[in-house]
Protein backbone atom coordinates (compact mmCIF):
# COMPACT_ATOMS: atom_id res chain seq x y z
CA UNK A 1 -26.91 -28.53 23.93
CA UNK A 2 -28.39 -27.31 20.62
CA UNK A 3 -31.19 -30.04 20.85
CA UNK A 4 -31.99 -28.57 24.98
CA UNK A 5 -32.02 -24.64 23.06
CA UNK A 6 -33.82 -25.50 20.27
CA UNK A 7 -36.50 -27.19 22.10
CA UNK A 8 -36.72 -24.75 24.68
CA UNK A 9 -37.28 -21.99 22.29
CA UNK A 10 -40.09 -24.05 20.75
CA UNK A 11 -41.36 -23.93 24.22
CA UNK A 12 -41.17 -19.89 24.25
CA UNK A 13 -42.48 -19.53 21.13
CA UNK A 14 -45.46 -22.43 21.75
CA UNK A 15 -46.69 -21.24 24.50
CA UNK A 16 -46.66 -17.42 23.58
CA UNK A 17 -44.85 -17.28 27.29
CA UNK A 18 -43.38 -13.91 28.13
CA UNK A 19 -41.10 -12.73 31.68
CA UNK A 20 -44.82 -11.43 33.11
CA UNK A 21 -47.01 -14.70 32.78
CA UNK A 22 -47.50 -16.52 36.30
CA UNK A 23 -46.31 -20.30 36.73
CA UNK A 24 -50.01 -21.80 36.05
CA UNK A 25 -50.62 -19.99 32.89
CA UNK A 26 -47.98 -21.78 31.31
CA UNK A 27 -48.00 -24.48 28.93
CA UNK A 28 -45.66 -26.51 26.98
CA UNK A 29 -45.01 -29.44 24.53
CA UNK A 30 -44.51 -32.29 27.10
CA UNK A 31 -41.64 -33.18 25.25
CA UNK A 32 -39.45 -30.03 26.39
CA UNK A 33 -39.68 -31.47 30.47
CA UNK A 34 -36.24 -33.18 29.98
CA UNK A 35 -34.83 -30.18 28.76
CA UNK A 36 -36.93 -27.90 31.37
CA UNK A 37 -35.62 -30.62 33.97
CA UNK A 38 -32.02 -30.36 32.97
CA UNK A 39 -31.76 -26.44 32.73
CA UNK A 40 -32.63 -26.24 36.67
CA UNK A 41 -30.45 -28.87 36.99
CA UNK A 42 -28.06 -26.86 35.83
CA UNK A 43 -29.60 -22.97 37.38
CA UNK A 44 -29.00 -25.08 40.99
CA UNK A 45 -25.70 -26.54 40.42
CA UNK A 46 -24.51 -23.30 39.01
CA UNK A 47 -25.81 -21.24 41.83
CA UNK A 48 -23.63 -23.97 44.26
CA UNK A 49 -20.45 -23.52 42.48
CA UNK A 50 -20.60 -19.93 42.67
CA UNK A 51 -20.36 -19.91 46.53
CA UNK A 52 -17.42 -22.63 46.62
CA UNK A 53 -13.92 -21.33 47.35
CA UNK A 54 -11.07 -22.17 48.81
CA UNK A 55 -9.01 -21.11 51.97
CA UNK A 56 -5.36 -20.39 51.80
CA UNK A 57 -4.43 -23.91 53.11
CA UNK A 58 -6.49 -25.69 50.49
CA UNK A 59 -9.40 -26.53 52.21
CA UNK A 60 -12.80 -26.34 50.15
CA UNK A 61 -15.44 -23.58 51.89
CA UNK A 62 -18.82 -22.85 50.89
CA UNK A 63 -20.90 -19.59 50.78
CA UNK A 64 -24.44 -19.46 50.71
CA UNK A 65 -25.22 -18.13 46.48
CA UNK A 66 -28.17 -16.75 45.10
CA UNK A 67 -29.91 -17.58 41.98
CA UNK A 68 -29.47 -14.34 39.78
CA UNK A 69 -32.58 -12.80 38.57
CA UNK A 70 -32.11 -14.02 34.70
CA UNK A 71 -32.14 -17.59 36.38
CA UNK A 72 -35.45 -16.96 38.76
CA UNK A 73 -36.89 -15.57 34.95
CA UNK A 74 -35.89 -18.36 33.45
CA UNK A 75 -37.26 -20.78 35.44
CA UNK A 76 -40.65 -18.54 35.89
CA UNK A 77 -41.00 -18.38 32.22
CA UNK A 78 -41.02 -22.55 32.98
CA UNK A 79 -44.74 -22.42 34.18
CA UNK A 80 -46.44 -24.97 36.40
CA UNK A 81 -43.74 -27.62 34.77
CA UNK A 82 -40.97 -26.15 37.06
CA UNK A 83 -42.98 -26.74 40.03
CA UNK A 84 -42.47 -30.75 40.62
CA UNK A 85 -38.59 -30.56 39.07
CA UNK A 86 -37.99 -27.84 41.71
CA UNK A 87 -40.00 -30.10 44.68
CA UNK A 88 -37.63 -33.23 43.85
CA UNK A 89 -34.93 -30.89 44.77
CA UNK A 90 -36.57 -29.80 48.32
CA UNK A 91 -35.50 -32.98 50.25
CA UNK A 92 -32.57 -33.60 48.28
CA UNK A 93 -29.35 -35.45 50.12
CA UNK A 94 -27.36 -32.52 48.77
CA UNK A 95 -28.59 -29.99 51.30
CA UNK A 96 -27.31 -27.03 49.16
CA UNK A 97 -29.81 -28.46 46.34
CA UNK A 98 -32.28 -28.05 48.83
CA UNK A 99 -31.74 -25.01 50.30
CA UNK A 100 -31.02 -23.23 46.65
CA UNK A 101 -34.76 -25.05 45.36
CA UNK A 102 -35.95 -23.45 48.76
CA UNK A 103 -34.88 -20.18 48.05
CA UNK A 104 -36.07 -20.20 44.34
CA UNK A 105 -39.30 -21.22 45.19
CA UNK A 106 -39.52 -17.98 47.71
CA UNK A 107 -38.72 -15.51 45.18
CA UNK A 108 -41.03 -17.10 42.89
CA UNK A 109 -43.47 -16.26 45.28
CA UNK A 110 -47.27 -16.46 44.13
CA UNK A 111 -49.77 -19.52 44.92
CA UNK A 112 -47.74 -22.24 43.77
CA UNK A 113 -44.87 -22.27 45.81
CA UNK A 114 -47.21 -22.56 48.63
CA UNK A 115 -47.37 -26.08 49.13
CA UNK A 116 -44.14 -27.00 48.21
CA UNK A 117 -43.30 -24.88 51.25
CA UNK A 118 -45.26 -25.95 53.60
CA UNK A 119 -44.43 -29.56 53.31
CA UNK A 120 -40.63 -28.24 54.03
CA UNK A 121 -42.57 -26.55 57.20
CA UNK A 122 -44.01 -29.62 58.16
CA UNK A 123 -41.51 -32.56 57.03
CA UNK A 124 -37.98 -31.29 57.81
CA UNK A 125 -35.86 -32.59 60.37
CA UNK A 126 -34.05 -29.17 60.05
CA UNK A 127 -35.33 -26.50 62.44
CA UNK A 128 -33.30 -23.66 60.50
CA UNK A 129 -34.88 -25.09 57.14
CA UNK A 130 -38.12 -24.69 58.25
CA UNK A 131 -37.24 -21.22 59.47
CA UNK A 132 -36.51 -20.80 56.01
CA UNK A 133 -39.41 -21.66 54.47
CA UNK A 134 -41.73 -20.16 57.03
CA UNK A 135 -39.93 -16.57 56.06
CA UNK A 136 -40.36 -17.32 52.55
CA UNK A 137 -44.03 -18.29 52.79
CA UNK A 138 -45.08 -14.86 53.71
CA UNK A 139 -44.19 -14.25 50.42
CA UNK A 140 -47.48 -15.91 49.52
CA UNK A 141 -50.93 -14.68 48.95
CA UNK A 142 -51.95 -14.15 53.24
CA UNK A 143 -54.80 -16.04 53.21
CA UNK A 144 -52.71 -19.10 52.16
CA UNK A 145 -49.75 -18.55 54.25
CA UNK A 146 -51.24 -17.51 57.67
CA UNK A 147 -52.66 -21.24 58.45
CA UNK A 148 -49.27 -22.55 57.51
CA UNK A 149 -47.69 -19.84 59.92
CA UNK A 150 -50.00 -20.29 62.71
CA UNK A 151 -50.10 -23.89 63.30
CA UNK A 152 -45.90 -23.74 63.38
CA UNK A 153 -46.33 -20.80 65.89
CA UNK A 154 -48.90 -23.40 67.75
CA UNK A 155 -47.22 -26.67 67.15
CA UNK A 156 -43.45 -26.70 66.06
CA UNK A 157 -41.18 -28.67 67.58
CA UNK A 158 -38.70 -26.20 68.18
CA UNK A 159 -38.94 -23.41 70.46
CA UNK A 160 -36.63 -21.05 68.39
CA UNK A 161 -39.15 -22.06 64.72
CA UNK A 162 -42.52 -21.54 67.20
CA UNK A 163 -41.11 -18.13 67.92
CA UNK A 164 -40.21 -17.34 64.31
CA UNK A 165 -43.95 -17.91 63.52
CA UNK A 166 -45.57 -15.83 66.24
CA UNK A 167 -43.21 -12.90 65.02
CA UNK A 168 -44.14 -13.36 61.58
CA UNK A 169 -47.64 -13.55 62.33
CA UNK A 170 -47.72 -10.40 64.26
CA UNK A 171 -45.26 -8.54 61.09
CA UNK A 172 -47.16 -9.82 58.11
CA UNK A 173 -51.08 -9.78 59.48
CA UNK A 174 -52.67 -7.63 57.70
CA UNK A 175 -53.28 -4.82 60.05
CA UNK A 176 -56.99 -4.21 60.31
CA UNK A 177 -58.51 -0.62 61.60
């Protein structure tokens, strides 16, 4: 633990990073990606446990949790290095690592989360996962998102997702006068 905080304040301090500077401004000593890698690691698995509970008869539930802001900082302040560590987590057989690594990647927002996104858009066998990422995309420069948008509006699979995407087209163009 002291080696993972040491090294990632060598990586604040390296990279002169502060809570404003974008993902692909960042750099870092390569050496710090373990430790980068295992701090999501643990920003994920700590956002699961906090929606686990248990009903009166014993039997485990889960809640949908959020990433708290400190943790969406945190992995900000991460630069382009959080980017592929968060993608690994997108497909994941633990659908609540996937969803969460969705999720972050929305409220990242930006350029970068972009295609991340859309391969959830395009790739998932999960129409309410793709839902998911389509909402989150318009959290994306326009230009980037709408061809995303539009060609799920055009071409997904599912009738409830193609919907979805007309509606967000039609909420999020930009209006023009």
């Amino acid at each position: 633990m002291l080696g993972l905080i040491f090294c990632l304040g060598r990586f604040c301090v390296a990279s002169g990073q502060t809570h404003d500077t974008i993902l692909s401004q960042t750099l870092r000593p390569p050496s710090c990606e373990g430790a980068i890698r295992e701090r999501i690691s643990t920003i994920i698995q700590e956002t699961i446990k906090r929606g686990e509970g248990y009903t009166v008869e014993g039997i485990k539930t889960f809640t949908r949790s959020h990433p708290t802001i400190k943790d969406l900082e945190e992995i900000k302040s991460y630069g382009q290095t959080a980017v592929p560590i968060l993608e690994e987590y997108l497909f994941s057989d633990v659908s609540q690592e996937g969803d969460v690594a969705l999720e972050i990647f929305g409220r990242l927002g930006g350029s970068q989360m972009v295609e991340p996104l859309k391969r959830v858009v395009e790739q998932s066998t999960s129409s309410w996962r793709r839902e998911f990422a389509l909402r989150w995309v318009t959290q994306a420069p326009w230009e980037l998102a709408l061809p995303i948008i539009r060609n799920e509006a055009e071409t997904d699979r599912a009738p409830k997702v193609r919907a979805l995407a007309q509606d967000l087209l039609v909420k999020y163009s930009p209006k023009t006068k």
